[in-house]
C-alpha atoms as a PDB file:
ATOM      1  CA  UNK A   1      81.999 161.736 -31.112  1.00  0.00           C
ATOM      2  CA  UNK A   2      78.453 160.703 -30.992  1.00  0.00           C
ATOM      3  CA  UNK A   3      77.264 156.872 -31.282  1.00  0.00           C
ATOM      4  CA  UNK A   4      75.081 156.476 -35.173  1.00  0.00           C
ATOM      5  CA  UNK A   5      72.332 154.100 -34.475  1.00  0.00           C
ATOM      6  CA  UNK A   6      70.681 152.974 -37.696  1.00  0.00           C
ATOM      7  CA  UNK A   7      67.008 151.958 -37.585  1.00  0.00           C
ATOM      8  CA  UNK A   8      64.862 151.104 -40.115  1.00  0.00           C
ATOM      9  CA  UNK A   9      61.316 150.508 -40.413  1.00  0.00           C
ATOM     10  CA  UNK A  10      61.659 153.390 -38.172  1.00  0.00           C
ATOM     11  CA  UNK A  11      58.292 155.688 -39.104  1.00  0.00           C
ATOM     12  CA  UNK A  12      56.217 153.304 -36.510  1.00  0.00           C
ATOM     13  CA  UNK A  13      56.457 150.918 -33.712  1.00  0.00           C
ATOM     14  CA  UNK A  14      59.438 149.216 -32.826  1.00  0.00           C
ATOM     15  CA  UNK A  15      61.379 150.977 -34.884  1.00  0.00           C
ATOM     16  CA  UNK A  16      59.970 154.227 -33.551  1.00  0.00           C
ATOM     17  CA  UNK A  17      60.453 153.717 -29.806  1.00  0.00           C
ATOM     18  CA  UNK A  18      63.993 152.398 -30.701  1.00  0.00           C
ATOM     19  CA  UNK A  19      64.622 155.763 -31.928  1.00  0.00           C
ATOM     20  CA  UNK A  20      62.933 157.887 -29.370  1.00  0.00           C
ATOM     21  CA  UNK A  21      64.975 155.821 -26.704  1.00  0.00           C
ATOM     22  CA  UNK A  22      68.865 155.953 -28.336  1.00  0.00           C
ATOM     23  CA  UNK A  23      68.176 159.569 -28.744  1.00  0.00           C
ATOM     24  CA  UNK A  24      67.724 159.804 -25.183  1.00  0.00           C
ATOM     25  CA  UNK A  25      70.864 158.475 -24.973  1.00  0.00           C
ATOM     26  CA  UNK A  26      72.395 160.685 -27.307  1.00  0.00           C
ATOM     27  CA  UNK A  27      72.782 158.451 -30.266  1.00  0.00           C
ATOM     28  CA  UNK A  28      72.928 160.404 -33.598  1.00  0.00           C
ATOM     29  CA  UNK A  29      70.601 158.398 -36.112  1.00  0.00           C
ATOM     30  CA  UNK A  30      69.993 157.298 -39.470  1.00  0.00           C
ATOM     31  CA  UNK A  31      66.651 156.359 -40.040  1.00  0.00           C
ATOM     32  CA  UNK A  32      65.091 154.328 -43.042  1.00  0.00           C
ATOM     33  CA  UNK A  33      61.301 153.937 -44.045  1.00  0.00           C
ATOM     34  CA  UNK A  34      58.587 154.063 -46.553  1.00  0.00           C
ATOM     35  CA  UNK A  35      56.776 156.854 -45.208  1.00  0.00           C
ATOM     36  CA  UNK A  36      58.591 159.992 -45.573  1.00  0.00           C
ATOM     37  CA  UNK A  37      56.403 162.405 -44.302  1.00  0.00           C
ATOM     38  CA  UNK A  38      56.517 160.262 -41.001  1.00  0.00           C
ATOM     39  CA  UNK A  39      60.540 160.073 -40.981  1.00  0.00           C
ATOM     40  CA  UNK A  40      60.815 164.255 -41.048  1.00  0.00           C
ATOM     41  CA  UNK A  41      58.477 164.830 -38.368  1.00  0.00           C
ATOM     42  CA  UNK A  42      60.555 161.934 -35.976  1.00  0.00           C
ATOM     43  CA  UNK A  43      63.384 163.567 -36.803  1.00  0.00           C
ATOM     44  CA  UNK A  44      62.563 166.978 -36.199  1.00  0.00           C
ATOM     45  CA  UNK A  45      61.055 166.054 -32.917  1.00  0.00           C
ATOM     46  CA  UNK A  46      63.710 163.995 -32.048  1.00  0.00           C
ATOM     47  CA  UNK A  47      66.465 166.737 -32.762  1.00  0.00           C
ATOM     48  CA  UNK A  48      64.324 169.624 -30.978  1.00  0.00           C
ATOM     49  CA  UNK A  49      63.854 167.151 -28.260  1.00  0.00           C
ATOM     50  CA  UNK A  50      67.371 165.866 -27.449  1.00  0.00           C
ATOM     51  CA  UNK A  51      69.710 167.775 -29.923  1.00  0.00           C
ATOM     52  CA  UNK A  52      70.661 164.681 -31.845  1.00  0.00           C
ATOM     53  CA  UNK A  53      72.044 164.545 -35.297  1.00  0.00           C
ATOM     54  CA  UNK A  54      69.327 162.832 -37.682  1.00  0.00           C
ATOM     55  CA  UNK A  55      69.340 161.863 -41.174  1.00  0.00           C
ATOM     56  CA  UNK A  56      66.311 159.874 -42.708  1.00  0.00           C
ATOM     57  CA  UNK A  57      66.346 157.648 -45.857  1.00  0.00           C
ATOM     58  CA  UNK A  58      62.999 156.805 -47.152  1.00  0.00           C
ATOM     59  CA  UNK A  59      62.975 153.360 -49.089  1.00  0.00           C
ATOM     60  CA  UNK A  60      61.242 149.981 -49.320  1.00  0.00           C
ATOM     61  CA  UNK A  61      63.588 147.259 -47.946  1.00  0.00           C
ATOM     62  CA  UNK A  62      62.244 145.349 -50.692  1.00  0.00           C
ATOM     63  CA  UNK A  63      63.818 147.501 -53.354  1.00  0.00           C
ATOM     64  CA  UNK A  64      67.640 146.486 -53.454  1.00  0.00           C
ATOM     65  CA  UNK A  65      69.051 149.023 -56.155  1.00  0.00           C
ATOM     66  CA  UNK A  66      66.635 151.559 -53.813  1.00  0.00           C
ATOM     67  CA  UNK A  67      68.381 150.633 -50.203  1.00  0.00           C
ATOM     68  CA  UNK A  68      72.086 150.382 -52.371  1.00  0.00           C
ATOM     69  CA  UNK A  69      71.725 153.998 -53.847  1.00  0.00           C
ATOM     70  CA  UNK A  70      70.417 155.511 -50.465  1.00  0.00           C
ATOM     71  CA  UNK A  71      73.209 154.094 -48.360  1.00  0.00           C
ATOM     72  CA  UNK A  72      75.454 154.473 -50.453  1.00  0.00           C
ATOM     73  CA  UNK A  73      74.726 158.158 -51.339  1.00  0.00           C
ATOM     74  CA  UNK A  74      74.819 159.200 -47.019  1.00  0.00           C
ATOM     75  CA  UNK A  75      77.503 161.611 -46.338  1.00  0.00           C
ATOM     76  CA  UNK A  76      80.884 159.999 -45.136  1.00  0.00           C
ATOM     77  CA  UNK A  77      80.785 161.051 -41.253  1.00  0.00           C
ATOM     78  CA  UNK A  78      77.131 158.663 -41.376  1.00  0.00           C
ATOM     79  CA  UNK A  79      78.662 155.565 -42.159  1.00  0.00           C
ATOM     80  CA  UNK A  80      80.587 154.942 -39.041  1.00  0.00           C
ATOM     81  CA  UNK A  81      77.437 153.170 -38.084  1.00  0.00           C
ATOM     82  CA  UNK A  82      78.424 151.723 -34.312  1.00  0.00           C
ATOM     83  CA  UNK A  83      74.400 149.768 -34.205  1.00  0.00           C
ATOM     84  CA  UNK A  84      72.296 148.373 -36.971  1.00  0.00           C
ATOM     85  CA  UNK A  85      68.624 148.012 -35.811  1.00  0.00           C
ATOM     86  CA  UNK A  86      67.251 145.746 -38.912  1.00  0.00           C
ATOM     87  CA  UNK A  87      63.364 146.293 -37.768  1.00  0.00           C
ATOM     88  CA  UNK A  88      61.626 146.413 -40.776  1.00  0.00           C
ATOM     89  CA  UNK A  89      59.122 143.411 -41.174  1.00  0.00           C
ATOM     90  CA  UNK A  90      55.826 142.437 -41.433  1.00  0.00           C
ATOM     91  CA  UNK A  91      53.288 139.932 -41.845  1.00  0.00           C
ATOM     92  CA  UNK A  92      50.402 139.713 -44.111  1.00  0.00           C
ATOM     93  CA  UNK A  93      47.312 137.305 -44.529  1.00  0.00           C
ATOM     94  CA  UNK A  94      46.393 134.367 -42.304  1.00  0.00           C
ATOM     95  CA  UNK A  95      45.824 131.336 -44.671  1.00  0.00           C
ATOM     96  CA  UNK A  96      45.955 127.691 -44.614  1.00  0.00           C
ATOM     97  CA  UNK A  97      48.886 127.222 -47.133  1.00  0.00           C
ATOM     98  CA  UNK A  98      46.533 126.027 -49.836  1.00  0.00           C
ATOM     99  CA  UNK A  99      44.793 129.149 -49.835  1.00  0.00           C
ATOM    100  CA  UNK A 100      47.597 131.694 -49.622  1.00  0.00           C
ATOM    101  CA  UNK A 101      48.302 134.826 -51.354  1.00  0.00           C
ATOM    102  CA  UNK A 102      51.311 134.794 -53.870  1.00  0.00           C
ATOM    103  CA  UNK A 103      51.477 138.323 -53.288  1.00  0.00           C
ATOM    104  CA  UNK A 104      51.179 138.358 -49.625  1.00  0.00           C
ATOM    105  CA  UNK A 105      54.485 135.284 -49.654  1.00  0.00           C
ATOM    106  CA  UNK A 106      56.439 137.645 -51.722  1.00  0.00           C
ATOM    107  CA  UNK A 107      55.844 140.920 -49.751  1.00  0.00           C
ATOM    108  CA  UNK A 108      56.535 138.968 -46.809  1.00  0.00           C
ATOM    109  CA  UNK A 109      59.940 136.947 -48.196  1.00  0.00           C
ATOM    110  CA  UNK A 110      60.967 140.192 -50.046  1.00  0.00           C
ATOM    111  CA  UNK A 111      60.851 142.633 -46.659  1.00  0.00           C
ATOM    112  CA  UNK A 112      61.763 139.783 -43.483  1.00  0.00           C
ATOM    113  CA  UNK A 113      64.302 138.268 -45.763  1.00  0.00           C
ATOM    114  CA  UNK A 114      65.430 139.889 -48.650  1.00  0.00           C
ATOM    115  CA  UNK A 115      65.280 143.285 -47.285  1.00  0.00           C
ATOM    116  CA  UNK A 116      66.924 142.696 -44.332  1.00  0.00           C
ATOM    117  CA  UNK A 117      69.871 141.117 -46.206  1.00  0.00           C
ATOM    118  CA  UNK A 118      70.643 144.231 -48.834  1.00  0.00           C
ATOM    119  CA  UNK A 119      70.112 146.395 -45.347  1.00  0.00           C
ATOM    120  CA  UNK A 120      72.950 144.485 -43.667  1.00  0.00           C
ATOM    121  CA  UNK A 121      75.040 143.604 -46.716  1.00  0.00           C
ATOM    122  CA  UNK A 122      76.070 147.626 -47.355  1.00  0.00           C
ATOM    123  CA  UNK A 123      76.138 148.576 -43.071  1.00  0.00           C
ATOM    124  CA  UNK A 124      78.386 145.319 -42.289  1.00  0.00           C
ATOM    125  CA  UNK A 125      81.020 146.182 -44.533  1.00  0.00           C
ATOM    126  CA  UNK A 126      80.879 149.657 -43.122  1.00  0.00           C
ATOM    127  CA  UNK A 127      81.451 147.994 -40.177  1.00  0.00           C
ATOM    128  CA  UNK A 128      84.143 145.787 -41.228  1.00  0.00           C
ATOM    129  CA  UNK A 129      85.818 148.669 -42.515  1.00  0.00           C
ATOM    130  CA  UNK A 130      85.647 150.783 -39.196  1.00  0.00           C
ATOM    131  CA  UNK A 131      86.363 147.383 -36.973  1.00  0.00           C
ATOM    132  CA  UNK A 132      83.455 146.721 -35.087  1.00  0.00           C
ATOM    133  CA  UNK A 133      79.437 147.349 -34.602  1.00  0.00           C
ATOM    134  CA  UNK A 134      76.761 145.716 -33.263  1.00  0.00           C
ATOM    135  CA  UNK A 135      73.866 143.698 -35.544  1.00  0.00           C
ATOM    136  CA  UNK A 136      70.237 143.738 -33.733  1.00  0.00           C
ATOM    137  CA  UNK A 137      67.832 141.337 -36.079  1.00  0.00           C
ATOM    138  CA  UNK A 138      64.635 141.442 -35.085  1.00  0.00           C
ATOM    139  CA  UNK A 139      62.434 138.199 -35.284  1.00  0.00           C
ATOM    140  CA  UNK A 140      59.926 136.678 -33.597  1.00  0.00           C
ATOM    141  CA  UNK A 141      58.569 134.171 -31.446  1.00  0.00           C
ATOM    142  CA  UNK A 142      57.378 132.661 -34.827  1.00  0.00           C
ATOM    143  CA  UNK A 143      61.121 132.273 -35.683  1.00  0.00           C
ATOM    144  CA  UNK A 144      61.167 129.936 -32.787  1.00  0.00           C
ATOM    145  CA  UNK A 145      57.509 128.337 -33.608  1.00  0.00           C
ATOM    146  CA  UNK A 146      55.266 127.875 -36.486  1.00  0.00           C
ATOM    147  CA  UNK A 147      51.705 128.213 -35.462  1.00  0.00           C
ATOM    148  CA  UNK A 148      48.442 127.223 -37.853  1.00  0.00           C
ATOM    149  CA  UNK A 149      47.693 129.424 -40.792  1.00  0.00           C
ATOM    150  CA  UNK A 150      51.322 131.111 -39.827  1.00  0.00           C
ATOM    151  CA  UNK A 151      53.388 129.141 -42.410  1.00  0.00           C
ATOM    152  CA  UNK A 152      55.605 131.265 -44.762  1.00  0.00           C
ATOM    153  CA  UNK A 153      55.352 134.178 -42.099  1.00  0.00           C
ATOM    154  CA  UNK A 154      57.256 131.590 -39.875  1.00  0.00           C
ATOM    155  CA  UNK A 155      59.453 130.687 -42.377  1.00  0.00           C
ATOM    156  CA  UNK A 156      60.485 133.943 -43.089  1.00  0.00           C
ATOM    157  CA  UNK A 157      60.818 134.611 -39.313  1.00  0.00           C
ATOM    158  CA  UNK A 158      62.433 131.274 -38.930  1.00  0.00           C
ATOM    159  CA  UNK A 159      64.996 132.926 -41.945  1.00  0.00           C
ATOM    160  CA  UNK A 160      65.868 135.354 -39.791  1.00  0.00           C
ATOM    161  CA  UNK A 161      66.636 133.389 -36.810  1.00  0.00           C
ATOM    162  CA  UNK A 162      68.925 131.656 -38.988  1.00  0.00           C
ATOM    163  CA  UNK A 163      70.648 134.083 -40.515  1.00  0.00           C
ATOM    164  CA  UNK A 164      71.042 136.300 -37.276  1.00  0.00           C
ATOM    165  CA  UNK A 165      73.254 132.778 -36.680  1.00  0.00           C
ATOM    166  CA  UNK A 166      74.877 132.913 -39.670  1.00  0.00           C
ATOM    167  CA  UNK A 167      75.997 136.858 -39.278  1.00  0.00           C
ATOM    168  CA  UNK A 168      77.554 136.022 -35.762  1.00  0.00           C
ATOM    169  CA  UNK A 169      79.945 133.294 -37.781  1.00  0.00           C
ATOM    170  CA  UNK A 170      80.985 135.106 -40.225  1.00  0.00           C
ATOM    171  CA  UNK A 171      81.461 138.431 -38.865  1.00  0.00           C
ATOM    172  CA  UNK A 172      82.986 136.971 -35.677  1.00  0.00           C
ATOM    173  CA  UNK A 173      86.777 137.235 -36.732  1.00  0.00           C
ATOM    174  CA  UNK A 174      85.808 141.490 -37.285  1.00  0.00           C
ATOM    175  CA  UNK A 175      84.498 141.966 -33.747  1.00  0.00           C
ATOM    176  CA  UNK A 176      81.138 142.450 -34.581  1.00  0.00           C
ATOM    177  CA  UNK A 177      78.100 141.751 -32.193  1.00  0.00           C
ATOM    178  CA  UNK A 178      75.361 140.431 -33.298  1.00  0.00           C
ATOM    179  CA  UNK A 179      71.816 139.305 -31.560  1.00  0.00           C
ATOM    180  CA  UNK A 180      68.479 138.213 -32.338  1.00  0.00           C
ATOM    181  CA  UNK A 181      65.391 140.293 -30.466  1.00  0.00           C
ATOM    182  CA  UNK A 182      62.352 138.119 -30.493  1.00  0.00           C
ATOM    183  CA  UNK A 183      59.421 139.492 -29.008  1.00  0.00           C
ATOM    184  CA  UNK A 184      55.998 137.989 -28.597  1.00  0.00           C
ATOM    185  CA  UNK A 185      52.287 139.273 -28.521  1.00  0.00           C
ATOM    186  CA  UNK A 186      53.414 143.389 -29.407  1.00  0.00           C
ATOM    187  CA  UNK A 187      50.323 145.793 -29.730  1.00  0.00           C
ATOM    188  CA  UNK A 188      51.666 148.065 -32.675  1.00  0.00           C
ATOM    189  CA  UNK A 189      50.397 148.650 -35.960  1.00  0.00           C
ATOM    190  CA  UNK A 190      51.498 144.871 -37.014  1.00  0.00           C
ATOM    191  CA  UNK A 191      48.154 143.398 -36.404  1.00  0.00           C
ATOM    192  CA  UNK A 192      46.689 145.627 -38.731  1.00  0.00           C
ATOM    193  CA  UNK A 193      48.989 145.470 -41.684  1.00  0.00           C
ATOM    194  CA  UNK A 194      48.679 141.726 -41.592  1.00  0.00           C
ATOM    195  CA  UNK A 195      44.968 141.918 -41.795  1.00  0.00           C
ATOM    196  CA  UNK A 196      44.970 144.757 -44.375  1.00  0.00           C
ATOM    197  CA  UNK A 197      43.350 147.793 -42.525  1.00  0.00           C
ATOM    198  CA  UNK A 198      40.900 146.182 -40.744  1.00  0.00           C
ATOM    199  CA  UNK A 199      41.286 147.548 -37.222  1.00  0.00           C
ATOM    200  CA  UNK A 200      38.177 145.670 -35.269  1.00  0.00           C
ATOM    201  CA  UNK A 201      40.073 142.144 -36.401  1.00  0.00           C
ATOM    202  CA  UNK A 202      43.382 143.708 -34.975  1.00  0.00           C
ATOM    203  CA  UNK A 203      42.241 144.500 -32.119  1.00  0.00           C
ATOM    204  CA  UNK A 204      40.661 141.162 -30.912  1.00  0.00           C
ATOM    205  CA  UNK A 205      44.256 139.739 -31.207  1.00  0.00           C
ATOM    206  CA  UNK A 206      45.440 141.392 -27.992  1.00  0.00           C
ATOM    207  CA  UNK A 207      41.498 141.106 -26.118  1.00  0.00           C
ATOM    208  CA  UNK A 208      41.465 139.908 -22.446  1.00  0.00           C
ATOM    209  CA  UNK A 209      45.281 140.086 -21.599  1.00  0.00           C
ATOM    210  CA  UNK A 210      47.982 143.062 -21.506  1.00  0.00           C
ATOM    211  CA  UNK A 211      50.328 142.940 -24.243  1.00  0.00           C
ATOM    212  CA  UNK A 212      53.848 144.283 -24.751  1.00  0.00           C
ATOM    213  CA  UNK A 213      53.859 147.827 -26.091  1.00  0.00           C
ATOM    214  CA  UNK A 214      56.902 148.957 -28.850  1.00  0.00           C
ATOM    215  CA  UNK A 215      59.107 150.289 -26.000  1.00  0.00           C
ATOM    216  CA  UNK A 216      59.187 147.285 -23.984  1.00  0.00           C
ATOM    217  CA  UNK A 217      61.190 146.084 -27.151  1.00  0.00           C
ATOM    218  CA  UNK A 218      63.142 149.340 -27.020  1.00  0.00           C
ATOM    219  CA  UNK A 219      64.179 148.782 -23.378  1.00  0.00           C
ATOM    220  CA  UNK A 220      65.424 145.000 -24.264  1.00  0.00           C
ATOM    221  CA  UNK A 221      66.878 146.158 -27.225  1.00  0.00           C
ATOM    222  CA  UNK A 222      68.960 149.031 -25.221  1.00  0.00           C
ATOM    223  CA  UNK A 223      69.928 146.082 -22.686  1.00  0.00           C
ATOM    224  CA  UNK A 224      71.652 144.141 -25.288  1.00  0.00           C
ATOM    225  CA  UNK A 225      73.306 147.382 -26.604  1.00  0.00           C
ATOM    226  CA  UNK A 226      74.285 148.618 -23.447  1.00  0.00           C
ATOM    227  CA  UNK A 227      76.327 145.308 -22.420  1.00  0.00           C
ATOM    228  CA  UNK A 228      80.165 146.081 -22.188  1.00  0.00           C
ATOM    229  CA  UNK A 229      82.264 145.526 -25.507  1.00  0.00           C
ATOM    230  CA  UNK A 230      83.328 141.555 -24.761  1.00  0.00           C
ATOM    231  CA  UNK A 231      79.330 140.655 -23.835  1.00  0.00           C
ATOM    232  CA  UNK A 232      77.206 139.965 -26.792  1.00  0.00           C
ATOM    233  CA  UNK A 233      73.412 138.822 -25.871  1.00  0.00           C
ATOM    234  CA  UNK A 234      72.841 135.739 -28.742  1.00  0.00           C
ATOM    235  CA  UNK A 235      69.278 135.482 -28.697  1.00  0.00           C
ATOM    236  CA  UNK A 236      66.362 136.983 -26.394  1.00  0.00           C
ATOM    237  CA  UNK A 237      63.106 136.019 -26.858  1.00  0.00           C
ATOM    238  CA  UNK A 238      60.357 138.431 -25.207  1.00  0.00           C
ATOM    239  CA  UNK A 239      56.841 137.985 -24.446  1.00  0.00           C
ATOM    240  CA  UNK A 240      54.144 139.406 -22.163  1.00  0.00           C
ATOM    241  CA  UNK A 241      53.361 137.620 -18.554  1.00  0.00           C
ATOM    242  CA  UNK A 242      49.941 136.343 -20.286  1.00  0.00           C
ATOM    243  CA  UNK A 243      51.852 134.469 -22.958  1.00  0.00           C
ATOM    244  CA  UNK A 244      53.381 131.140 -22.979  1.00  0.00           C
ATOM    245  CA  UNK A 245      53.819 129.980 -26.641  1.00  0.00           C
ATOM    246  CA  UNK A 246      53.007 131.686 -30.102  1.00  0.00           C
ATOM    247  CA  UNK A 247      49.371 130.487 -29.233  1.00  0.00           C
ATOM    248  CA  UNK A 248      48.775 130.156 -25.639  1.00  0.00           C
ATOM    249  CA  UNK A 249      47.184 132.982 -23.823  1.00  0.00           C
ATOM    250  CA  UNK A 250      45.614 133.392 -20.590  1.00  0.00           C
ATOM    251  CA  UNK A 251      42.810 136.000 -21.569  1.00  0.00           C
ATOM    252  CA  UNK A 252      40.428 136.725 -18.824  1.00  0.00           C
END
């Protein structure tokens, strides 16, 4: 029987190339995202390309009774999940904390935090219940830093990092891996959901050096899956050559 890898904020980026990459390794997948129309065409391409099994779940993370009911509603054979991918994040604004956006602190505590909780609250118990899996969080390098204007981003980041912690405790005693993935400087579409559609200002974040690109976090990410049963990876943090902190950058 097939691996199930479960992805979500799978319709770009990360969460994309993370698909495209366990398919190649004949994982059958479940993946979860707002965009619909983006989820059928991965999956079609994805099951012409490498005759996988995949099922897609569109949903805001944010929404709990939303991420209960589609979970829960998956046909039996699905929820022998053997990886969680918990991908979907974001960031939005860069303010001084006196200037933030209440709405722009709750999208982003709603989806890093929240979200990633009701995710892993219905696929660990799965888990539990079919003795064993493997948790992949993914933060950040501001989970390990706060930088200026990068405050409740960071914190929610910083959640994650702590949580990812908290998951390895209390799932230890059910053989359950679990590992933070914390990558730095990633050109993907993040950029320009935290600046709200504005492209030109997106861009200029990754000017004068060579970012990572989404599979680069797909290849770690397979690394840490890939490790035999009694090896569980903790915490990797991943950034490109040109980067030495959250704000350090050689940029020629």
């Amino acid at each position: 029987m097939a691996n199930i890898a479960l992805i979500t904020g799978a319709t770009s980026g990360i969460g994309e190339a993370c698909a495209k990459l366990l398919a190649a390794q004949q994982y059958n997948l479940i993946l979860t995202g707002r965009r619909e129309d983006r989820l059928e065409k991965l999956a079609a391409d994805l099951n012409n390309g490498y005759n996988v099994e995949v099922a897609i779940a569109a949903f805001d993370v944010r929404n709990r009774e939303d991420v209960v009911k589609n979970l829960d509603s998956l046909p039996p054979h699905w929820k022998n999940v053997d990886v969680l991918i918990n991908n979907a994040g974001l960031s939005q604004g860069l303010d001084p904390i006196n200037a933030g956006s209440y709405e722009d602190w709750d999208t982003m505590i709603d989806t890093n935090v929240k979200g990633l909780l009701y995710v892993s609250k219905v696929v660990t118990n799965w888990m539990i219940h079919n003795r064993g899996g493997q948790v992949i969080n993914i933060g950040s390098i501001a989970g390990k830093e706060v930088y200026p204007n990068g405050n409740v981003y960071c914190a929610s980041k910083h959640a994650v990092d702590a949580l990812t912690k908290g998951m390895r405790i209390d799932l230890l005693n059910h053989g359950i891996r679990v590992t933070s993935v914390n990558p730095g400087a990633v050109e993907t579409e993040f950029s320009e959901v935290r600046f709200k559609g504005d492209k030109a200002r997106a861009k200029k974040v990754y000017e004068g050096f060579e970012p990572l690109i989404a599979k680069d976090i797909a290849d770690t990410i397979w690394f840490v899956i890939s490790r035999p049963a009694h090896v569980n990876i903790n915490d990797i943090t991943v950034m490109p050559t040109a980067q030495a902190s959250a704000t350090l950058f050689n940029r020629n």
